[in-house]
Protein backbone atom coordinates (compact mmCIF):
# COMPACT_ATOMS: atom_id res chain seq x y z
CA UNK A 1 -18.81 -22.49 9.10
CA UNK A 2 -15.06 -22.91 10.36
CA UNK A 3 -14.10 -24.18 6.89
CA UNK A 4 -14.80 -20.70 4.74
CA UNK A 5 -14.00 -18.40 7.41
CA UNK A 6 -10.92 -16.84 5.66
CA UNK A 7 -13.84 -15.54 3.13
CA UNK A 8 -15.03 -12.97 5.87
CA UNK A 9 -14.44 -9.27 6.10
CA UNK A 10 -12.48 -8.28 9.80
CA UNK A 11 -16.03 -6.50 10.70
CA UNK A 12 -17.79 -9.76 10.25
CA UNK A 13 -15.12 -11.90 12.13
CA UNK A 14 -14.69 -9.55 14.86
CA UNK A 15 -19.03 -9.80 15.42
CA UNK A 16 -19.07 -13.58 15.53
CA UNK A 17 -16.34 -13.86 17.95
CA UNK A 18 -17.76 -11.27 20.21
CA UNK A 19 -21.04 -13.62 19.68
CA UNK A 20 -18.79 -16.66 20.79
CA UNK A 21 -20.83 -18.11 17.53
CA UNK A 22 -16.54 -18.73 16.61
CA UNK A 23 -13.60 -18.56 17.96
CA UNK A 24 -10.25 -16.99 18.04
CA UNK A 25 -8.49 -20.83 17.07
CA UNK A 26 -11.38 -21.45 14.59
CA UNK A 27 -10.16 -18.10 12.25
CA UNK A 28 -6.59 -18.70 12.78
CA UNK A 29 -7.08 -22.73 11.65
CA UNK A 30 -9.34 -21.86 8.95
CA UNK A 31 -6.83 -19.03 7.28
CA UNK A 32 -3.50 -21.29 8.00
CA UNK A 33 -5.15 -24.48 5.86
CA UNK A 34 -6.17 -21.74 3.46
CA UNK A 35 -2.68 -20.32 3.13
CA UNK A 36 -1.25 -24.09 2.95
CA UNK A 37 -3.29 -24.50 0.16
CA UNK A 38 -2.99 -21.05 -1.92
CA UNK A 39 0.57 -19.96 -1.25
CA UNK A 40 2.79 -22.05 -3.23
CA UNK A 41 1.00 -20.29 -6.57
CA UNK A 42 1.30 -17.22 -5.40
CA UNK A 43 4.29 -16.28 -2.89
CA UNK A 44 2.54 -13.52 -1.16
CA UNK A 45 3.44 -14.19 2.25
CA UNK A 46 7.27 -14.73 2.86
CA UNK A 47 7.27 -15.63 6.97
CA UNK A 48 4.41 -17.42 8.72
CA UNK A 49 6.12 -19.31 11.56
CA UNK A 50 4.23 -21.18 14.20
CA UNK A 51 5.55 -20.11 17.08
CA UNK A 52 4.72 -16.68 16.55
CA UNK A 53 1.31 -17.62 15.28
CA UNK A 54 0.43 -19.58 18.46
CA UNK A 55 2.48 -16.81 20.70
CA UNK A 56 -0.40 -14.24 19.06
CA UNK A 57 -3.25 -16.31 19.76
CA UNK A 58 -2.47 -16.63 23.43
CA UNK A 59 -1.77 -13.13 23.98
CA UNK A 60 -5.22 -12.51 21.83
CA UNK A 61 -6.69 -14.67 24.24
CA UNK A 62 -5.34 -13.12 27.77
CA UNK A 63 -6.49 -9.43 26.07
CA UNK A 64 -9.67 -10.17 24.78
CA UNK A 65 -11.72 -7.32 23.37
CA UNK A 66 -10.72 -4.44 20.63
CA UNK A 67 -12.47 -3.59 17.56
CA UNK A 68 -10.27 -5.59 15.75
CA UNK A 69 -10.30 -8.87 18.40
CA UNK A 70 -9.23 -11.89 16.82
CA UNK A 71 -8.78 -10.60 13.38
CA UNK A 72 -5.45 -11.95 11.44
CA UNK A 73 -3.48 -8.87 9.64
CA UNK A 74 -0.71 -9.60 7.25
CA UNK A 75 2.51 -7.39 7.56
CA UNK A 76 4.33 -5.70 4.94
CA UNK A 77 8.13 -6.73 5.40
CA UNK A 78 9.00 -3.36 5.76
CA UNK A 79 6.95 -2.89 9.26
CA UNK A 80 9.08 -3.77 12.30
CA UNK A 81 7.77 -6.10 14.36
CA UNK A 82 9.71 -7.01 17.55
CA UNK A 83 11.63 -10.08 17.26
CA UNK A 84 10.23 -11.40 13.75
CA UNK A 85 11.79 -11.26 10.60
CA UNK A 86 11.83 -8.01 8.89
CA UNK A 87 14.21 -7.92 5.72
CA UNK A 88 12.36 -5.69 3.21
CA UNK A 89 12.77 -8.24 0.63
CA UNK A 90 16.59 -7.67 0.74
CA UNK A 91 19.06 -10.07 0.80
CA UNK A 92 20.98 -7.01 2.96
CA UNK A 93 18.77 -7.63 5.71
CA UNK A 94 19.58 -11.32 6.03
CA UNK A 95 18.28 -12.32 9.56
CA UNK A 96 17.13 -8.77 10.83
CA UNK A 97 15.16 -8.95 13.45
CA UNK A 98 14.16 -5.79 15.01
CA UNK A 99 14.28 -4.96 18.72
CA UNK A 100 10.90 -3.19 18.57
CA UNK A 101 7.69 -2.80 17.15
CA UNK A 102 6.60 -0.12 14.82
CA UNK A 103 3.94 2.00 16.41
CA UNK A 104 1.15 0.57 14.23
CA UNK A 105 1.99 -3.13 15.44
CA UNK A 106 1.41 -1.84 19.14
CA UNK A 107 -1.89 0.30 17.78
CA UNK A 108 -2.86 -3.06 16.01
CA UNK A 109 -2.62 -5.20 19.10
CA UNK A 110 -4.32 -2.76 21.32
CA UNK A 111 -7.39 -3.26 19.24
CA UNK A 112 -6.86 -7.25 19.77
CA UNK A 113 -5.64 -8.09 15.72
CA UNK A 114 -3.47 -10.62 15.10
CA UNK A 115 -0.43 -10.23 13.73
CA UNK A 116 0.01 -13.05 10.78
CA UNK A 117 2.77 -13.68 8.61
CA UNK A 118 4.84 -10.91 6.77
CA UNK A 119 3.90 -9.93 2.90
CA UNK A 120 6.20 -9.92 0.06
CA UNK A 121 7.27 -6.96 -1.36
CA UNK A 122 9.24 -5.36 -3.98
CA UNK A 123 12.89 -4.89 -2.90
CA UNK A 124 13.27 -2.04 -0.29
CA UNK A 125 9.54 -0.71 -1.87
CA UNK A 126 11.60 0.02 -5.06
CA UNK A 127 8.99 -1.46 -7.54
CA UNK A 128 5.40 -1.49 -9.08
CA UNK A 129 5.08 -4.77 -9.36
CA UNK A 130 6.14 -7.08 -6.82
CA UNK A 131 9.62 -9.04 -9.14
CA UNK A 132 12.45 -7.47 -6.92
CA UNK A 133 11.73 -9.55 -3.94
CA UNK A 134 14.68 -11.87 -3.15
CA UNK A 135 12.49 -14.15 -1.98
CA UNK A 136 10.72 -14.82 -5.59
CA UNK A 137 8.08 -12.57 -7.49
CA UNK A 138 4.48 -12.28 -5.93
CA UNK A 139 1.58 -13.64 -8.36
CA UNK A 140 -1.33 -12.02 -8.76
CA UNK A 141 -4.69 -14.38 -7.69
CA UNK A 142 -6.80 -13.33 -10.71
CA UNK A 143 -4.53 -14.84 -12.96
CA UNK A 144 -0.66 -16.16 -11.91
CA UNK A 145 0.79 -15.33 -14.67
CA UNK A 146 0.35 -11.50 -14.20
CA UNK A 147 2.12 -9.44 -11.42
CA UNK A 148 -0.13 -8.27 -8.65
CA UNK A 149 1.35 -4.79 -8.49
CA UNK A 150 3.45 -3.29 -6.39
CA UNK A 151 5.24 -2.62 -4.29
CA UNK A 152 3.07 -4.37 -1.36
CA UNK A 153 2.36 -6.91 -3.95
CA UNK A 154 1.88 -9.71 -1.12
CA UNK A 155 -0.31 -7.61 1.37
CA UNK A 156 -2.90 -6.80 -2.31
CA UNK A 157 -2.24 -10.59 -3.15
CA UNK A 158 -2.57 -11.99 0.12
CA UNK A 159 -6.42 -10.08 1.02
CA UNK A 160 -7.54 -10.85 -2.42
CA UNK A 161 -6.95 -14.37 -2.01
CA UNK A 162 -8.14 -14.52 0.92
CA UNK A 163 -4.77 -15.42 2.80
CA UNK A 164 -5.56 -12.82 5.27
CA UNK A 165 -8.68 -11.02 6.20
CA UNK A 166 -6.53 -7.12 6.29
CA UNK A 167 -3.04 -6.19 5.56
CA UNK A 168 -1.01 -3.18 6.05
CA UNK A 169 1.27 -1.88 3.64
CA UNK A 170 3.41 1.30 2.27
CA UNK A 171 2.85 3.76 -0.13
CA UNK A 172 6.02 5.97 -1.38
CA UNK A 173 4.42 6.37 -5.08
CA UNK A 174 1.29 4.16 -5.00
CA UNK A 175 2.47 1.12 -3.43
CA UNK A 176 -0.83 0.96 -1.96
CA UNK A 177 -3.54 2.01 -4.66
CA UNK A 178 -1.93 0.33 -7.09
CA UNK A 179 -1.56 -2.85 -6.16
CA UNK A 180 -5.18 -3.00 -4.33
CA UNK A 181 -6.37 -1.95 -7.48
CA UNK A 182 -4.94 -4.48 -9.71
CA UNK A 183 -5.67 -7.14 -7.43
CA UNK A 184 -9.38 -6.52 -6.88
CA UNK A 185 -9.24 -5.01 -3.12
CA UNK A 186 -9.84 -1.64 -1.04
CA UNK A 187 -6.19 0.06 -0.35
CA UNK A 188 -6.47 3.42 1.32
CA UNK A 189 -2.65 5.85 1.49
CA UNK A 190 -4.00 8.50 4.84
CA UNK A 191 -2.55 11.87 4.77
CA UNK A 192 1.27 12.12 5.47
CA UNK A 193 1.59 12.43 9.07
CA UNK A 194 -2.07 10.78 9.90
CA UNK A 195 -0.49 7.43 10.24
CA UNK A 196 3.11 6.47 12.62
CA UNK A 197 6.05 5.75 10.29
CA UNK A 198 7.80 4.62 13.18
CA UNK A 199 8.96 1.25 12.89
CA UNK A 200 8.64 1.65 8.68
CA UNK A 201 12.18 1.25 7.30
CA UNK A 202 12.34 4.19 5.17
CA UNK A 203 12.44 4.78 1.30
CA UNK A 204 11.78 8.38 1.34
CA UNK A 205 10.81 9.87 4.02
CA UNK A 206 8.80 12.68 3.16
CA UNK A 207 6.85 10.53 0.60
CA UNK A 208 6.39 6.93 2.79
CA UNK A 209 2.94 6.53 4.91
CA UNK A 210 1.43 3.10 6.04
CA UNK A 211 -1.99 2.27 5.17
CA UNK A 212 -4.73 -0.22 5.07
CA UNK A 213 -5.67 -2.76 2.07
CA UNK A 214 -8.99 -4.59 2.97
CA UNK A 215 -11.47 -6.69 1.28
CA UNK A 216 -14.21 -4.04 1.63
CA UNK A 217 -14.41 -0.23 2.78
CA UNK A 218 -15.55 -1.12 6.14
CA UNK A 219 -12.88 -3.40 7.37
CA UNK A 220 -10.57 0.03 5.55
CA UNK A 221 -12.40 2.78 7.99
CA UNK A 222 -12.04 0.06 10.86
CA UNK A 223 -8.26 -0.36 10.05
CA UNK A 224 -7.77 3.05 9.55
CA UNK A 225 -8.90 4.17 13.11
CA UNK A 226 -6.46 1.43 14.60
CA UNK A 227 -3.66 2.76 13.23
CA UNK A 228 -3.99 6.71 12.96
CA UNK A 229 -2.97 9.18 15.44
CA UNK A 230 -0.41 11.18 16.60
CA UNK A 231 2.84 9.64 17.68
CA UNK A 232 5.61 11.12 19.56
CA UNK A 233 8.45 9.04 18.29
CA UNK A 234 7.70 9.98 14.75
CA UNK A 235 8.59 13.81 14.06
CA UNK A 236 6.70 14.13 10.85
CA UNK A 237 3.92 12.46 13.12
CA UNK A 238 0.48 15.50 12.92
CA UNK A 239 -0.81 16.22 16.11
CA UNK A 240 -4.58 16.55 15.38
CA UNK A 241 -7.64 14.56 16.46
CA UNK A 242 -8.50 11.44 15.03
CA UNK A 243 -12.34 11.12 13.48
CA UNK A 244 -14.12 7.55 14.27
CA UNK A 245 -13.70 6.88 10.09
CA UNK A 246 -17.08 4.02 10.42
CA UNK A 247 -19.09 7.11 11.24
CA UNK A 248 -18.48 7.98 7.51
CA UNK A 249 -19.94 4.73 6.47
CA UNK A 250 -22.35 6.60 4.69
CA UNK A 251 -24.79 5.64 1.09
CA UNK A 252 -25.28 9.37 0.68
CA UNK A 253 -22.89 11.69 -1.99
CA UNK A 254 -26.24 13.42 -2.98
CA UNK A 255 -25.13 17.32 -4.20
CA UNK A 256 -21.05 16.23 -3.56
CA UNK A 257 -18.72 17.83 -6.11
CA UNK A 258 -16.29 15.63 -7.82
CA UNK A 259 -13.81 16.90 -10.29
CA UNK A 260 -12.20 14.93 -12.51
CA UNK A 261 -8.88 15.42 -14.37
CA UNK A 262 -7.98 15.71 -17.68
CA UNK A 263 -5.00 15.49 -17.41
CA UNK A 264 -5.52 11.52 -16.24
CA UNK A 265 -7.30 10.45 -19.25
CA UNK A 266 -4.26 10.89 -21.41
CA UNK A 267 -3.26 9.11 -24.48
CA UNK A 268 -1.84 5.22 -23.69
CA UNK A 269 -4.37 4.68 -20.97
CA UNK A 270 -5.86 1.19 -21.87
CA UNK A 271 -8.71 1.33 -23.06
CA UNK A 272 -10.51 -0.92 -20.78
CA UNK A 273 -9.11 0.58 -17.83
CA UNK A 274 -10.56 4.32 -19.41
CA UNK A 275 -14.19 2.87 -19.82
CA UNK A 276 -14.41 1.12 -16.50
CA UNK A 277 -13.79 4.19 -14.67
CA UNK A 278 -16.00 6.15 -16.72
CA UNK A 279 -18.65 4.21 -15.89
CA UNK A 280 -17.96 4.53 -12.49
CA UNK A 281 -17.76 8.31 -12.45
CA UNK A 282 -21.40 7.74 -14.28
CA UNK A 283 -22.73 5.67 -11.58
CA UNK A 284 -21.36 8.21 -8.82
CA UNK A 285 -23.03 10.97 -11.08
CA UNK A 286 -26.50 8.80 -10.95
CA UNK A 287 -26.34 8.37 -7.45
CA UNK A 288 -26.48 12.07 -7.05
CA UNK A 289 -22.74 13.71 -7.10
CA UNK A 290 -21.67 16.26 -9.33
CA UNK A 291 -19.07 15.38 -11.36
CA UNK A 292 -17.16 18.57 -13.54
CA UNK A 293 -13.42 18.38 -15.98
CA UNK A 294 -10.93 20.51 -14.24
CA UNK A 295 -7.31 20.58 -14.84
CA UNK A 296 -4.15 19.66 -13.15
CA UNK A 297 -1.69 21.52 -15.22
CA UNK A 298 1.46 20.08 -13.49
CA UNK A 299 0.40 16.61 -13.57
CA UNK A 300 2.75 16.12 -16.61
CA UNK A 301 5.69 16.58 -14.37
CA UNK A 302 5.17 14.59 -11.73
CA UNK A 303 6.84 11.23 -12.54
CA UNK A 304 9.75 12.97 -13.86
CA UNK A 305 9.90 14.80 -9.87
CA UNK A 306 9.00 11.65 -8.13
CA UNK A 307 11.87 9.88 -9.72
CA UNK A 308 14.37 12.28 -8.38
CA UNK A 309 13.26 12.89 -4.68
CA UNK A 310 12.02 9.66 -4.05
CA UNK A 311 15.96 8.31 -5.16
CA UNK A 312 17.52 11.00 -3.85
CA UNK A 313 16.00 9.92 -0.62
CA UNK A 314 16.62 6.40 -0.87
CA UNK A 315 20.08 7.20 -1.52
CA UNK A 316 20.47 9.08 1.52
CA UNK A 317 18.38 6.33 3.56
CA UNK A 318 20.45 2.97 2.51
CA UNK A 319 23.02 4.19 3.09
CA UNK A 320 22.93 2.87 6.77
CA UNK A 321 22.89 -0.58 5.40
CA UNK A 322 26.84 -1.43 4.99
CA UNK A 323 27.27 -4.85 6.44
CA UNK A 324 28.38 -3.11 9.71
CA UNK A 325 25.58 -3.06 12.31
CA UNK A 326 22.81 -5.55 11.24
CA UNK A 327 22.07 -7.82 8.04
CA UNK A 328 24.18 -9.22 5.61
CA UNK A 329 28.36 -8.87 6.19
CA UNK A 330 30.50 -10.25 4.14
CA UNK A 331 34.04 -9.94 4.51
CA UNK A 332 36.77 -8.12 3.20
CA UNK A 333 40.49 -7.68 3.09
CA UNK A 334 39.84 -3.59 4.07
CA UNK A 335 36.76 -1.82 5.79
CA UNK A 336 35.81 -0.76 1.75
CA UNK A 337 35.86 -3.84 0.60
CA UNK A 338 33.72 -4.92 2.93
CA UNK A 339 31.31 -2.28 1.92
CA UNK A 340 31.56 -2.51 -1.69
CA UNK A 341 30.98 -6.62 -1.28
CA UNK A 342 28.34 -6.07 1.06
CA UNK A 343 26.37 -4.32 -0.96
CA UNK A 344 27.08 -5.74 -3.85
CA UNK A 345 25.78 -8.75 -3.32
CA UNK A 346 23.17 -7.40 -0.75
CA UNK A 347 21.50 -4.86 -3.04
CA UNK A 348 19.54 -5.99 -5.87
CA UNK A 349 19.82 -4.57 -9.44
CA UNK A 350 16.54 -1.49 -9.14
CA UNK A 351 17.74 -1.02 -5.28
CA UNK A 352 21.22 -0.51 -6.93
CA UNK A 353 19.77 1.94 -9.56
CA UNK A 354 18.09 4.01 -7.25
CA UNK A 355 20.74 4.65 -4.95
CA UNK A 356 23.10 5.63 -7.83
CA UNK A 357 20.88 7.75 -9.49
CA UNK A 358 20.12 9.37 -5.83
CA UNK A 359 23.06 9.79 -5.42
CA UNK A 360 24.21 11.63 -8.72
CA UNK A 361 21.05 14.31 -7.86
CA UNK A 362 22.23 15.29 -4.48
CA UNK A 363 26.02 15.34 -5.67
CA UNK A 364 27.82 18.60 -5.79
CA UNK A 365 27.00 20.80 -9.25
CA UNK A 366 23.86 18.51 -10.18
CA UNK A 367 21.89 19.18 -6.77
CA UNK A 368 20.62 22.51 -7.96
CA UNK A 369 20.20 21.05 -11.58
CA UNK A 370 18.09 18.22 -10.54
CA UNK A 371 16.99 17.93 -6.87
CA UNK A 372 15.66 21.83 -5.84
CA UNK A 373 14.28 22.21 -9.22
CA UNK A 374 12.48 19.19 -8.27
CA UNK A 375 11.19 20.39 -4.86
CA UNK A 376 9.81 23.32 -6.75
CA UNK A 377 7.87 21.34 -8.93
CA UNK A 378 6.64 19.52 -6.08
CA UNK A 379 5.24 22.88 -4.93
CA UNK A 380 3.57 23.69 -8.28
CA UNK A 381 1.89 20.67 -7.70
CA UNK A 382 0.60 21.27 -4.61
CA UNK A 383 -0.88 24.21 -5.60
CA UNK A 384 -2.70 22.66 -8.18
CA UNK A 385 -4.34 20.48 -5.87
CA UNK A 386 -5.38 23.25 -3.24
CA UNK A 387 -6.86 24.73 -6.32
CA UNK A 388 -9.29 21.86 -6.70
CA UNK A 389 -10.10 21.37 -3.58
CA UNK A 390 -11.45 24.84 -2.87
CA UNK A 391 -14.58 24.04 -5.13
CA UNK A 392 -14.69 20.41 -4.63
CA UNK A 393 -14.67 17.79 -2.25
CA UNK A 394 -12.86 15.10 -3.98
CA UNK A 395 -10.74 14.11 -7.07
CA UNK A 396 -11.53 10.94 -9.26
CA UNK A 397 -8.90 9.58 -11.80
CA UNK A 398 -8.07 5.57 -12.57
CA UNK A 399 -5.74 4.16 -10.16
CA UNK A 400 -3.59 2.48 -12.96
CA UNK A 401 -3.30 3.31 -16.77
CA UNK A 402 -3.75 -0.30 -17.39
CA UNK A 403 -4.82 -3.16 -15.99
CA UNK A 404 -2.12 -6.00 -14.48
CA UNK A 405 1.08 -6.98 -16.98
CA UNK A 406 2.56 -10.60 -17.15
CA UNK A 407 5.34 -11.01 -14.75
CA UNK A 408 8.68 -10.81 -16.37
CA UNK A 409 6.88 -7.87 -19.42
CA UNK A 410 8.40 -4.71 -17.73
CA UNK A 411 11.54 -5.66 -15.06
CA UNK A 412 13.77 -4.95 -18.13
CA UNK A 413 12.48 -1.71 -19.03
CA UNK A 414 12.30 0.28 -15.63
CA UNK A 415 11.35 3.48 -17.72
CA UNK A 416 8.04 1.47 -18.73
CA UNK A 417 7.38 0.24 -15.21
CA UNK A 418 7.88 3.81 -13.60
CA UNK A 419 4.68 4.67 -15.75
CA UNK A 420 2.31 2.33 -13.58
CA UNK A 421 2.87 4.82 -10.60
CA UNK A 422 1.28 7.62 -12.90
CA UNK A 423 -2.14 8.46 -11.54
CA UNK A 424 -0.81 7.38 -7.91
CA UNK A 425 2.70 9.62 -7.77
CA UNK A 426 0.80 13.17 -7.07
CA UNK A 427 -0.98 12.36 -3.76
CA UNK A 428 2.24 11.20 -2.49
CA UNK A 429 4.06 14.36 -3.71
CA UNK A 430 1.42 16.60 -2.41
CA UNK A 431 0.69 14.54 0.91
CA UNK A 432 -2.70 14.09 0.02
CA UNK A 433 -4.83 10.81 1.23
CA UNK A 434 -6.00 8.58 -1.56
CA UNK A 435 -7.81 5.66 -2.09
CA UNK A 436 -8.45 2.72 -4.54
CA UNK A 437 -11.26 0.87 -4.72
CA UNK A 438 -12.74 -1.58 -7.36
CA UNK A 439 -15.00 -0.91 -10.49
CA UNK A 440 -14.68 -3.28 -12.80
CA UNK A 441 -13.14 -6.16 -14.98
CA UNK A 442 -11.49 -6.31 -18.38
CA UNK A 443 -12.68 -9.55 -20.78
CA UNK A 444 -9.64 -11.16 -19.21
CA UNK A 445 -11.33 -11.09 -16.57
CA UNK A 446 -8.65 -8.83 -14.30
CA UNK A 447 -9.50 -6.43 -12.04
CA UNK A 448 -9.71 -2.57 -12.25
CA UNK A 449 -9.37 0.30 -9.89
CA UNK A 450 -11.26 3.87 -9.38
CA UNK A 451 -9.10 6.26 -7.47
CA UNK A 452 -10.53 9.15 -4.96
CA UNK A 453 -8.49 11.89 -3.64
CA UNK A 454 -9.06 14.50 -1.04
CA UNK A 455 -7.76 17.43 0.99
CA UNK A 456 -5.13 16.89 3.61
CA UNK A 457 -6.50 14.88 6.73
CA UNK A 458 -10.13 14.54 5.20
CA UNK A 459 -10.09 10.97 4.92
CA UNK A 460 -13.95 10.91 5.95
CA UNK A 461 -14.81 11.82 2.66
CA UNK A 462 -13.02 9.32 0.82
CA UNK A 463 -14.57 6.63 2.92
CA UNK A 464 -18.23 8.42 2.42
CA UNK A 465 -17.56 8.49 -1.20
CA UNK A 466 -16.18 4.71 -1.38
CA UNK A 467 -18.64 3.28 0.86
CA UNK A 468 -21.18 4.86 -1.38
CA UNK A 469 -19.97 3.45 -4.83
CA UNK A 470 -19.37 0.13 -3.21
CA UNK A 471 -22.75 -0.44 -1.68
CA UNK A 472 -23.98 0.71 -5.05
CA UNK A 473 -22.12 -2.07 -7.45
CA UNK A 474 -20.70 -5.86 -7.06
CA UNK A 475 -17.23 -5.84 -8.21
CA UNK A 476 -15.68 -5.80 -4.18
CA UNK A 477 -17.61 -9.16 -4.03
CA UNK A 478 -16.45 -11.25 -6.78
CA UNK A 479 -13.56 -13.66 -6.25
CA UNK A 480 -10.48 -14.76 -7.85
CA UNK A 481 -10.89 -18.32 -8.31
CA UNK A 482 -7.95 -19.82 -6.99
């Protein structure tokens, strides 16, 4: 059995340990050989050192028990973890290694997970599709020539590969959904302020949340109770109770009512991508929900918003990074030159393009123009959603407008790759939890995501209505073969 261990869910691993029918060493051995073997096609896991491998096992060991005992988690390289390497893909963070944990690492370990190796990314989470790493583009396991999505590229890549059982990344735009959705997996973005962002080195702030991809909904609801919660070191951190989300484990939508969007069925969708998720909204019909068109009337404006907070933000937020206190220094004959060659050859090209164009929103005579017009938008939205949600339970739309894109296609044409985040960018404006789950394949044989929204901190229903759809189809079961 030892040998295709890294094929289990964290539910199943966690109930054979606690059956001593394995062991803690056998899951760890079995997932290393696998990663030996898998990685070098892909490059979804940047950091995977020994040391701290065997340091986690022994601690493991001396804590036994958690709902999550002995279950390896990959790391986005954005999540602090005390003493480890944590450089957001950024050549600026050259040897950072943080002096503490983030609050989900500590919420992890309490529940007896591993912590194992740290996940590629996209630059500084500026990306949809994994190419602004500095440590190499991510592939995606369905087919390596195609990007995996981004920007936790190497946490989707990693679980659908079976390089780790669960992974945690971020979601600023859809770094989550759309990612999990192009690579085949469950990836769930809570509510903002459900989950810690303590310890998350910030894009922007009001739009970042951590969240669980898995291989199934199970091991998402048994993630997602690890790591929610109020935290006091986090001020944007919502101090309300926390639901046991494997309660919600349900097969039952019977008389649920599920709107569905116009306004995400738009021309340009792929085709594909379109029929897939009808289907899916047909089999969620047949299994007894009630599925109606409403409209989103804002919806049109929401990339064109996203793309000036979420900068603006940034801008604001890197702006600690000047060769100074941590990372990368280089030196110069003045304290500006230092800065300006710091970053310079920090930064990459789309971290260097965000910050400017942040930084020409919030600048004096274009703030008003640009950035509060913006944050009223943002509002509109909202309302449109609290609209929905007052005669239905959930929202369904496609996670992506088209399935995954050969790496190299779109890192030329940022206007192009801003459109993945599409169908993703609203939940994240309006603080809504979302999540992406798989239904179904195009000829080439590459994965395809449904996406369910809900009301603010009702992340039960998502998990009802995912848990439902899954047990009801295959596609969470079939494999990439790689």
């Amino acid at each position: 059995m030892a040998e295709g261990l890294y094929k289990l869910t964290a539910c199943k691993i966690r109930d054979l340990i606690e059956k001593k029918e394995i062991s803690v060493d056998d899951v760890v051995g079995a997932l290393t050989e696998r990663i030996q073997k898998t990685d070098k096609k892909l490059n979804a896991l940047i950091s995977l050192e020994k040391a701290d491998l065997k340091s986690e096992v022994e601690r493991v060991k001396q804590n036994k028990g958690g709902a999550l005992y002995g279950v390896p988690v990959a790391i986005k390289d954005n999540i602090c973890v005390d003493g480890r390497l944590t450089t957001c893909a950024s050549n600026i963070l050259e040897g950072f290694r943080p002096p503490y944990n983030a609050t989900v690492i500590d919420k992890l370990r309490e529940k007896g997970a591993l912590i194992c190796g740290r996940a590629n990314m996209d630059e500084f989470a500026f990306g949809s599709s994994c190419e602004t790493s500095c440590y190499g583009p991510t592939r995606n396991p369905w087919d390596t020539d195609m990007i995996p999505g981004g920007s936790s590229g190497g946490s989707a890549s990693s679980v659908a590969a079976d390089e780790a059982i669960a992974a945690l990344g971020s979601d600023t735009g859809g770094s989550i959904r759309q990612p999990a959705a192009l690579c085949g997996v469950v990836g769930m973005k809570p509510t903002y302020g459900r989950v810690s962002r303590y310890g998350l080195i910030a894009f922007a702030s009001s739009l970042d949340q951590i969240g669980p991809i898995t291989k199934d909904v199970s091991d998402c609801a048994l993630l997602l109770n690890a790591i929610s919660g109020y935290d006091p070191k986090d001020s944007t951190s919502v101090d309300i109770a926390v639901p046991d989300y494997t309660k919600s484990l349900k097969n039952d939508i019977k008389g649920m009512r599920i709107a569905i969007p116009k306004e995400y069925f738009v021309k340009g969708i792929d085709k594909e991508v379109k029929a897939a998720v009808l289907n899916g909204i047909k089999t969620l019909e047949s299994l007894g929900a009630k599925c109606d068109e409403v409209s989103l009337p804002h919806t049109e404006y929401a990339v064109s918003t996203y793309y000036i907070i979420a900068p603006a933000e940034a801008s604001s937020n890197l702006a600690r990074f000047d060769g100074v206190q941590y990372g990368l220094r280089k030196k110069g004959k003045s304290l500006i030159d230092m800065y300006k060659d710091t970053r310079a050859k920090g930064f990459g090209s789309e971290a260097k393009r965000r910050v400017i164009l942040g930084t020409y929103v919030l600048s004096s005579g274009y703030y008003d123009a640009y950035y509060l017009k913006a944050l009223k938008v943002r509002t509109k939205l909202k309302e449109d959603f609290d609209k929905v949600f007052k005669d239905f339970a959930c929202i369904v739309t496609p996670t992506s407008p088209t399935p995954a894109f050969k790496i190299g296609e779109r890192i030329d044409d940022p206007l192009s790759m801003y459109l993945s985040d599409i169908f993703t960018i609203p939940a994240n404006l309006t603080g809504i939890p979302g999540i992406s789950i798989p239904c179904g394949f195009t000829k080439k044989n590459l994965p395809i995501g449904l996406q369910i929204l809900a009301k603010p901190f009702n992340e039960e229903t998502l998990i009802r209505t995912a848990y439902t759809f899954e047990e009801n189809t295959d596609f969470h079961k079939r494999k990439p073969d790689i």
